[in-house]
C-alpha atoms as a PDB file:
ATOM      1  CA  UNK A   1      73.328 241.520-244.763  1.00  0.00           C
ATOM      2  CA  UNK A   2      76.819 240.774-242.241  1.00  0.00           C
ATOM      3  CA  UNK A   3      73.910 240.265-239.496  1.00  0.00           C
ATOM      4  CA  UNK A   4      72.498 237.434-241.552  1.00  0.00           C
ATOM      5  CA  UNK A   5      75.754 236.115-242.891  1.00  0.00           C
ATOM      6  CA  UNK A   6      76.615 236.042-239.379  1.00  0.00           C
ATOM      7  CA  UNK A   7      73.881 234.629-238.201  1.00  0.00           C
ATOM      8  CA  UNK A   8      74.282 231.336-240.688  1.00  0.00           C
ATOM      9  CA  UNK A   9      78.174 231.239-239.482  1.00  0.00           C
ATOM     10  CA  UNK A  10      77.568 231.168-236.019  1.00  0.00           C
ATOM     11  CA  UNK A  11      74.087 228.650-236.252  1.00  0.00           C
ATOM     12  CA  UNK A  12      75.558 225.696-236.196  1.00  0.00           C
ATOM     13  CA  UNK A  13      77.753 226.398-233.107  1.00  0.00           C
ATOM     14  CA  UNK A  14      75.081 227.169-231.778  1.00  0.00           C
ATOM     15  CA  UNK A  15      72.907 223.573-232.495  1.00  0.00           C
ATOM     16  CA  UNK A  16      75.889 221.789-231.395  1.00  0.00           C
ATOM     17  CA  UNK A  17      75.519 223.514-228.080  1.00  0.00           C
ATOM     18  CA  UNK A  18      71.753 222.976-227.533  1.00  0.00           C
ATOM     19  CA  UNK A  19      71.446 219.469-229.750  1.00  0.00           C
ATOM     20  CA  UNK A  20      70.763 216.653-226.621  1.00  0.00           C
ATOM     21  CA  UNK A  21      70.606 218.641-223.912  1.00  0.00           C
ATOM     22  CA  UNK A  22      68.472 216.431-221.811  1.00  0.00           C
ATOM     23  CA  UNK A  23      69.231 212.950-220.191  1.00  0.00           C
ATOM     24  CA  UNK A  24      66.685 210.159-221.412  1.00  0.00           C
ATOM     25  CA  UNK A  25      66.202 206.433-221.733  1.00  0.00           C
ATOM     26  CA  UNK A  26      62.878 204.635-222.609  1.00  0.00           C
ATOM     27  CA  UNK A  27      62.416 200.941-221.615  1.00  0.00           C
ATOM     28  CA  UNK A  28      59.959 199.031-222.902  1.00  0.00           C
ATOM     29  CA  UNK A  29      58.786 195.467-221.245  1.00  0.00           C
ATOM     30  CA  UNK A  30      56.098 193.433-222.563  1.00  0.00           C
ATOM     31  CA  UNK A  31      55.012 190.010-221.500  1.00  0.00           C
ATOM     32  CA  UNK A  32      54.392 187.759-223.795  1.00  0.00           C
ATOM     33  CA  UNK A  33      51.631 185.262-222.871  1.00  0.00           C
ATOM     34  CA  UNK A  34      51.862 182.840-225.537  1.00  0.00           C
ATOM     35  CA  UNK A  35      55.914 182.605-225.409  1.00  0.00           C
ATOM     36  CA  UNK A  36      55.918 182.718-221.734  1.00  0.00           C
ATOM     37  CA  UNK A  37      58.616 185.068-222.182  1.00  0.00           C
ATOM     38  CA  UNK A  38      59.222 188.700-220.449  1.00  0.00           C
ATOM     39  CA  UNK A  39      60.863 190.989-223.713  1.00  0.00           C
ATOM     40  CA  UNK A  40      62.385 193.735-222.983  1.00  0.00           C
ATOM     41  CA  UNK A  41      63.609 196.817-225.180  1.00  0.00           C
ATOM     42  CA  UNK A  42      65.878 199.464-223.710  1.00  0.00           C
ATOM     43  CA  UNK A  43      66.677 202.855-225.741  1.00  0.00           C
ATOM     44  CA  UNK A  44      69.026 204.960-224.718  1.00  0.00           C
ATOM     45  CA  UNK A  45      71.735 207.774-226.862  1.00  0.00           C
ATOM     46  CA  UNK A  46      74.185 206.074-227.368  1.00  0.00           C
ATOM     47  CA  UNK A  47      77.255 208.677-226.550  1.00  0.00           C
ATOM     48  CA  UNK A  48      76.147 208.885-222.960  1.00  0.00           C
ATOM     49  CA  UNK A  49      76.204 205.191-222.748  1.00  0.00           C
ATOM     50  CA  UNK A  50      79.306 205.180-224.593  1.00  0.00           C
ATOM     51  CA  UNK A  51      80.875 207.772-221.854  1.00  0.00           C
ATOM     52  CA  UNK A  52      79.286 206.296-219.008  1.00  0.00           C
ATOM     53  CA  UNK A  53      81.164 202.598-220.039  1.00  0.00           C
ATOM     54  CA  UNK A  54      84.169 204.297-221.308  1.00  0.00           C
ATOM     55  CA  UNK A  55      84.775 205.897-217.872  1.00  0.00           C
ATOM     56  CA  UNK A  56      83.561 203.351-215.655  1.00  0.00           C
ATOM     57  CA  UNK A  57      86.502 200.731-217.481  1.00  0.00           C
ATOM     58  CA  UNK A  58      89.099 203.263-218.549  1.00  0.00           C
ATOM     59  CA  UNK A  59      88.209 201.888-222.379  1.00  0.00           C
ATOM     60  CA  UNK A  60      87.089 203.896-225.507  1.00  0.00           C
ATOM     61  CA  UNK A  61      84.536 200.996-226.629  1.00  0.00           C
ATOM     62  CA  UNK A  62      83.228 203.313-229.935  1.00  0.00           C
ATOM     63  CA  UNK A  63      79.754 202.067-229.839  1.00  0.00           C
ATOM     64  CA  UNK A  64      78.155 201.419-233.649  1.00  0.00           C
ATOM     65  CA  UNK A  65      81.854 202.089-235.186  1.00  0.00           C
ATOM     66  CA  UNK A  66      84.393 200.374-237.081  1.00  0.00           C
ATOM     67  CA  UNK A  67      86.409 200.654-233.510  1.00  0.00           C
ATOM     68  CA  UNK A  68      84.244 199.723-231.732  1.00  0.00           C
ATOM     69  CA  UNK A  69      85.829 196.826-228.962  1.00  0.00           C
ATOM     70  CA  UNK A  70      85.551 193.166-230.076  1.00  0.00           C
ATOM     71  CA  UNK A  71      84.297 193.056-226.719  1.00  0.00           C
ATOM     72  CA  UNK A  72      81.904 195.880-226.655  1.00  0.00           C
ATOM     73  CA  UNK A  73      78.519 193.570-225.517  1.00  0.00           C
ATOM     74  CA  UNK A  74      80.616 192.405-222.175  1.00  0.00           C
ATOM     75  CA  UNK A  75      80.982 195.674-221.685  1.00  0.00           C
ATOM     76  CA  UNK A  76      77.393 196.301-222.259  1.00  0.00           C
ATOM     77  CA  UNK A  77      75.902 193.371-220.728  1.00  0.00           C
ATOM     78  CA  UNK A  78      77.681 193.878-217.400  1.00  0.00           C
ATOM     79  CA  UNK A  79      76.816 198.299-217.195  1.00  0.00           C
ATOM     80  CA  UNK A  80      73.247 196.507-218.161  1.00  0.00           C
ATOM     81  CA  UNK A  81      73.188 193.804-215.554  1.00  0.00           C
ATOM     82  CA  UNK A  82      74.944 196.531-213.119  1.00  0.00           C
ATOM     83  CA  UNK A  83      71.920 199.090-213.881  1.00  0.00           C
ATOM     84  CA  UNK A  84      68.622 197.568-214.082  1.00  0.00           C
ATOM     85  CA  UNK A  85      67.013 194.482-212.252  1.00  0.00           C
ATOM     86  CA  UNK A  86      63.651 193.122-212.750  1.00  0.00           C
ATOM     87  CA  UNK A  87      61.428 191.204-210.076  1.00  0.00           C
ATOM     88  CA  UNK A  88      57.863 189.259-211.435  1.00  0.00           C
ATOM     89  CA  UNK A  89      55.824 188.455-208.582  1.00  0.00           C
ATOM     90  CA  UNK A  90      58.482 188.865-206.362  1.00  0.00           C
ATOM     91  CA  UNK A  91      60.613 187.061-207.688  1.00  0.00           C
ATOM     92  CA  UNK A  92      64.069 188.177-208.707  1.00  0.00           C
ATOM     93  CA  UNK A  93      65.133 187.102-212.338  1.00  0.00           C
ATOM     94  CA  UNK A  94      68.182 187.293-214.331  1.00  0.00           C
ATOM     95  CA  UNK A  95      67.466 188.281-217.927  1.00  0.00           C
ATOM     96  CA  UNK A  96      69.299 187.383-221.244  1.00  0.00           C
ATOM     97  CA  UNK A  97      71.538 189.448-222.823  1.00  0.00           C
ATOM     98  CA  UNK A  98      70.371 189.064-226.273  1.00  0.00           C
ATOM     99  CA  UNK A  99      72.368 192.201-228.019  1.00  0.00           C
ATOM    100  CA  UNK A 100      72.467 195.509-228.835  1.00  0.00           C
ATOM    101  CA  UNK A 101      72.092 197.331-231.757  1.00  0.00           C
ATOM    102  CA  UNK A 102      73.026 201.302-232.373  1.00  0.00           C
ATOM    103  CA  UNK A 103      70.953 203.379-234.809  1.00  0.00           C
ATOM    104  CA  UNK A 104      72.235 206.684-235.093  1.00  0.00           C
ATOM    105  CA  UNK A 105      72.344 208.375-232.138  1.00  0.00           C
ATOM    106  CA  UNK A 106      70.473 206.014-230.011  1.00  0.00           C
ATOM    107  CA  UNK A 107      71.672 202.287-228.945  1.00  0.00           C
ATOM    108  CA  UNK A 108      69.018 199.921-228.437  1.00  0.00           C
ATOM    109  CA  UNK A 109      69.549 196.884-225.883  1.00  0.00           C
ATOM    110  CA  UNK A 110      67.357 193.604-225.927  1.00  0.00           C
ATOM    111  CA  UNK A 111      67.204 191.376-223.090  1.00  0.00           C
ATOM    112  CA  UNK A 112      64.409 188.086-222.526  1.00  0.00           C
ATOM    113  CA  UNK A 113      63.262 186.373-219.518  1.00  0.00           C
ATOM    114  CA  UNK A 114      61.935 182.505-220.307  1.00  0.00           C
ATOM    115  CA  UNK A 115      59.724 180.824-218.552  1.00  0.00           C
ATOM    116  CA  UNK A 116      57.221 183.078-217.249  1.00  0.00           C
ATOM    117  CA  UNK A 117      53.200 181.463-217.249  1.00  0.00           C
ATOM    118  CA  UNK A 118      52.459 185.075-215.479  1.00  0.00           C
ATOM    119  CA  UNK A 119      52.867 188.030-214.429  1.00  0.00           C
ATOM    120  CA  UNK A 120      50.691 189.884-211.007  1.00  0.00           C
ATOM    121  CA  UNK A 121      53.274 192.630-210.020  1.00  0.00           C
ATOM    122  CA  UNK A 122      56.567 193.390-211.453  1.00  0.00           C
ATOM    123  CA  UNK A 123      59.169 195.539-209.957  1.00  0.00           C
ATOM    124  CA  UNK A 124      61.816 197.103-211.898  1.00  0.00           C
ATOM    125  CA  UNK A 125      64.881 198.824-210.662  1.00  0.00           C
ATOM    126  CA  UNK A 126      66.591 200.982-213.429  1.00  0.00           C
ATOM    127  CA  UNK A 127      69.957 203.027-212.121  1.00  0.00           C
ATOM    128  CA  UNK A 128      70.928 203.722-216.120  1.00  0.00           C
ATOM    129  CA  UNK A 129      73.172 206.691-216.049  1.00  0.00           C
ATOM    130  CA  UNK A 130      71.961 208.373-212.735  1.00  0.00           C
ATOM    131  CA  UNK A 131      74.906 208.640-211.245  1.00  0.00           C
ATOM    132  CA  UNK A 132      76.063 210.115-214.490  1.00  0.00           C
ATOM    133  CA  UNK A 133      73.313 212.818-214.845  1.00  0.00           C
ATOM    134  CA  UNK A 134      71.512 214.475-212.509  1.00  0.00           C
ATOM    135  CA  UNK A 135      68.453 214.938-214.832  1.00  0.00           C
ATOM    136  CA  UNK A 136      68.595 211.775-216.049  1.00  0.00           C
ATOM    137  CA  UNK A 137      65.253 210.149-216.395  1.00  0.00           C
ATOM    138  CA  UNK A 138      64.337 206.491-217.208  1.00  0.00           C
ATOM    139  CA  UNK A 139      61.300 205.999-218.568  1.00  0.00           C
ATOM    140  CA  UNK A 140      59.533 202.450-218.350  1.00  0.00           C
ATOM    141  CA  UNK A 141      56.762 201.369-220.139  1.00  0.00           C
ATOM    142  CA  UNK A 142      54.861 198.061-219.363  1.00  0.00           C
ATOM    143  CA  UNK A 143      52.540 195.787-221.482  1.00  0.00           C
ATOM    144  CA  UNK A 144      51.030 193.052-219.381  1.00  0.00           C
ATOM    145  CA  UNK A 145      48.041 191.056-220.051  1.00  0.00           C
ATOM    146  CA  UNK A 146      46.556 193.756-222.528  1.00  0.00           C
ATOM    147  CA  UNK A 147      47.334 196.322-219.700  1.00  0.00           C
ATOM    148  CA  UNK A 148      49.838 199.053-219.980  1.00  0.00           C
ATOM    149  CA  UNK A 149      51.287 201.311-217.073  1.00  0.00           C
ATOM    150  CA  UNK A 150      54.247 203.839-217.421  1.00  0.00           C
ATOM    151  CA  UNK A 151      56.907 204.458-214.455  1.00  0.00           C
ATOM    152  CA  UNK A 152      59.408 207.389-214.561  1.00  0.00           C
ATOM    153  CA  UNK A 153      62.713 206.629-212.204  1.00  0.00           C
ATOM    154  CA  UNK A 154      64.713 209.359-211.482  1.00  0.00           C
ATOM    155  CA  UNK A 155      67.680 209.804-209.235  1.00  0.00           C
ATOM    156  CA  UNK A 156      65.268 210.484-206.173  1.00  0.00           C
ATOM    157  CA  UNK A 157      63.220 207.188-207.242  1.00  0.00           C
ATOM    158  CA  UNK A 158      65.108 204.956-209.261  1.00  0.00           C
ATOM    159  CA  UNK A 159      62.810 201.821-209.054  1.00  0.00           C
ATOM    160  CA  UNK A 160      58.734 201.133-209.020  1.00  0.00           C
ATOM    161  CA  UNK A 161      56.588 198.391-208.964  1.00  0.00           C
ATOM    162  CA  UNK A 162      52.695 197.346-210.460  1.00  0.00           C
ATOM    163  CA  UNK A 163      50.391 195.126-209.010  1.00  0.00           C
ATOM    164  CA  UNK A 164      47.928 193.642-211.906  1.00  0.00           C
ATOM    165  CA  UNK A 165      44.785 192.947-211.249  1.00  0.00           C
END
């Protein structure tokens, strides 16, 4: 019975040891045809962006709290702008910032492109917390004219690019 009572006492250390133990973000980028718009949808947890931003500025921004910065999307727009870059046919295109929004442990970031009639190859650069983690992975999923393709940047490969056909 102390083995099991122990066992409950000592679980929860245990979780908060092994709880997010990998290094993820998931980007999703779709064009769509009839807006002539790129949309993109970045997820990432939000306590490693937190960290990353925190130490880059010397701030405690408190993502999703009632502390967090008034300022917390410069702060987030500029790691954003400093970490991933998009080219469509290759072209080079600065995106809009259109917010962020945390949801428990993850922080979602949505950025737009205008003006796009369409879309042959894009490249996309994505440098999101690899200098923070070595086993950070950014995942980026595509949705072009009905087509869908998946990239995974790592520190070793940090952009890719997709010709359409």
């Amino acid at each position: 019975m102390k083995k099991y009572i122990y066992f409950l006492v000592l679980m929860p250390a245990i979780l908060a040891f092994t709880l997010h133990k990998f290094h993820l973000s998931n980007t999703k980028v779709v064009f769509n045809k009839k807006q002539e718009s790129i949309q993109i949808t970045m997820r990432c947890f939000v306590d490693d962006i937190e960290n990353d931003i925190n130490k880059i500025n010397n701030i405690a921004i408190e993502l999703g709290t009632d502390r967090e910065l008034k300022q917390a999307d410069k702060y987030t727009e500029q790691y954003i702008e400093d970490n991933f870059n998009i080219w469509i046919n290759t072209n080079s295109y600065t995106y809009t910032y259109i917010g962020k929004e945390v949801e428990k442990d993850l922080i979602y970031f949505y950025l737009e492109i205008d003006s796009i009639k369409n879309v042959h190859n894009i490249k996309i650069e994505n440098t999101i917390l690899l200098k923070k983690f070595d086993d950070q992975q950014n995942i980026i999923r595509l949705d072009v004219n009905n087509k869908k393709k998946t990239f995974l940047l790592k520190n070793n490969k940090n952009y890719d690019d997709y010709t359409f056909n």
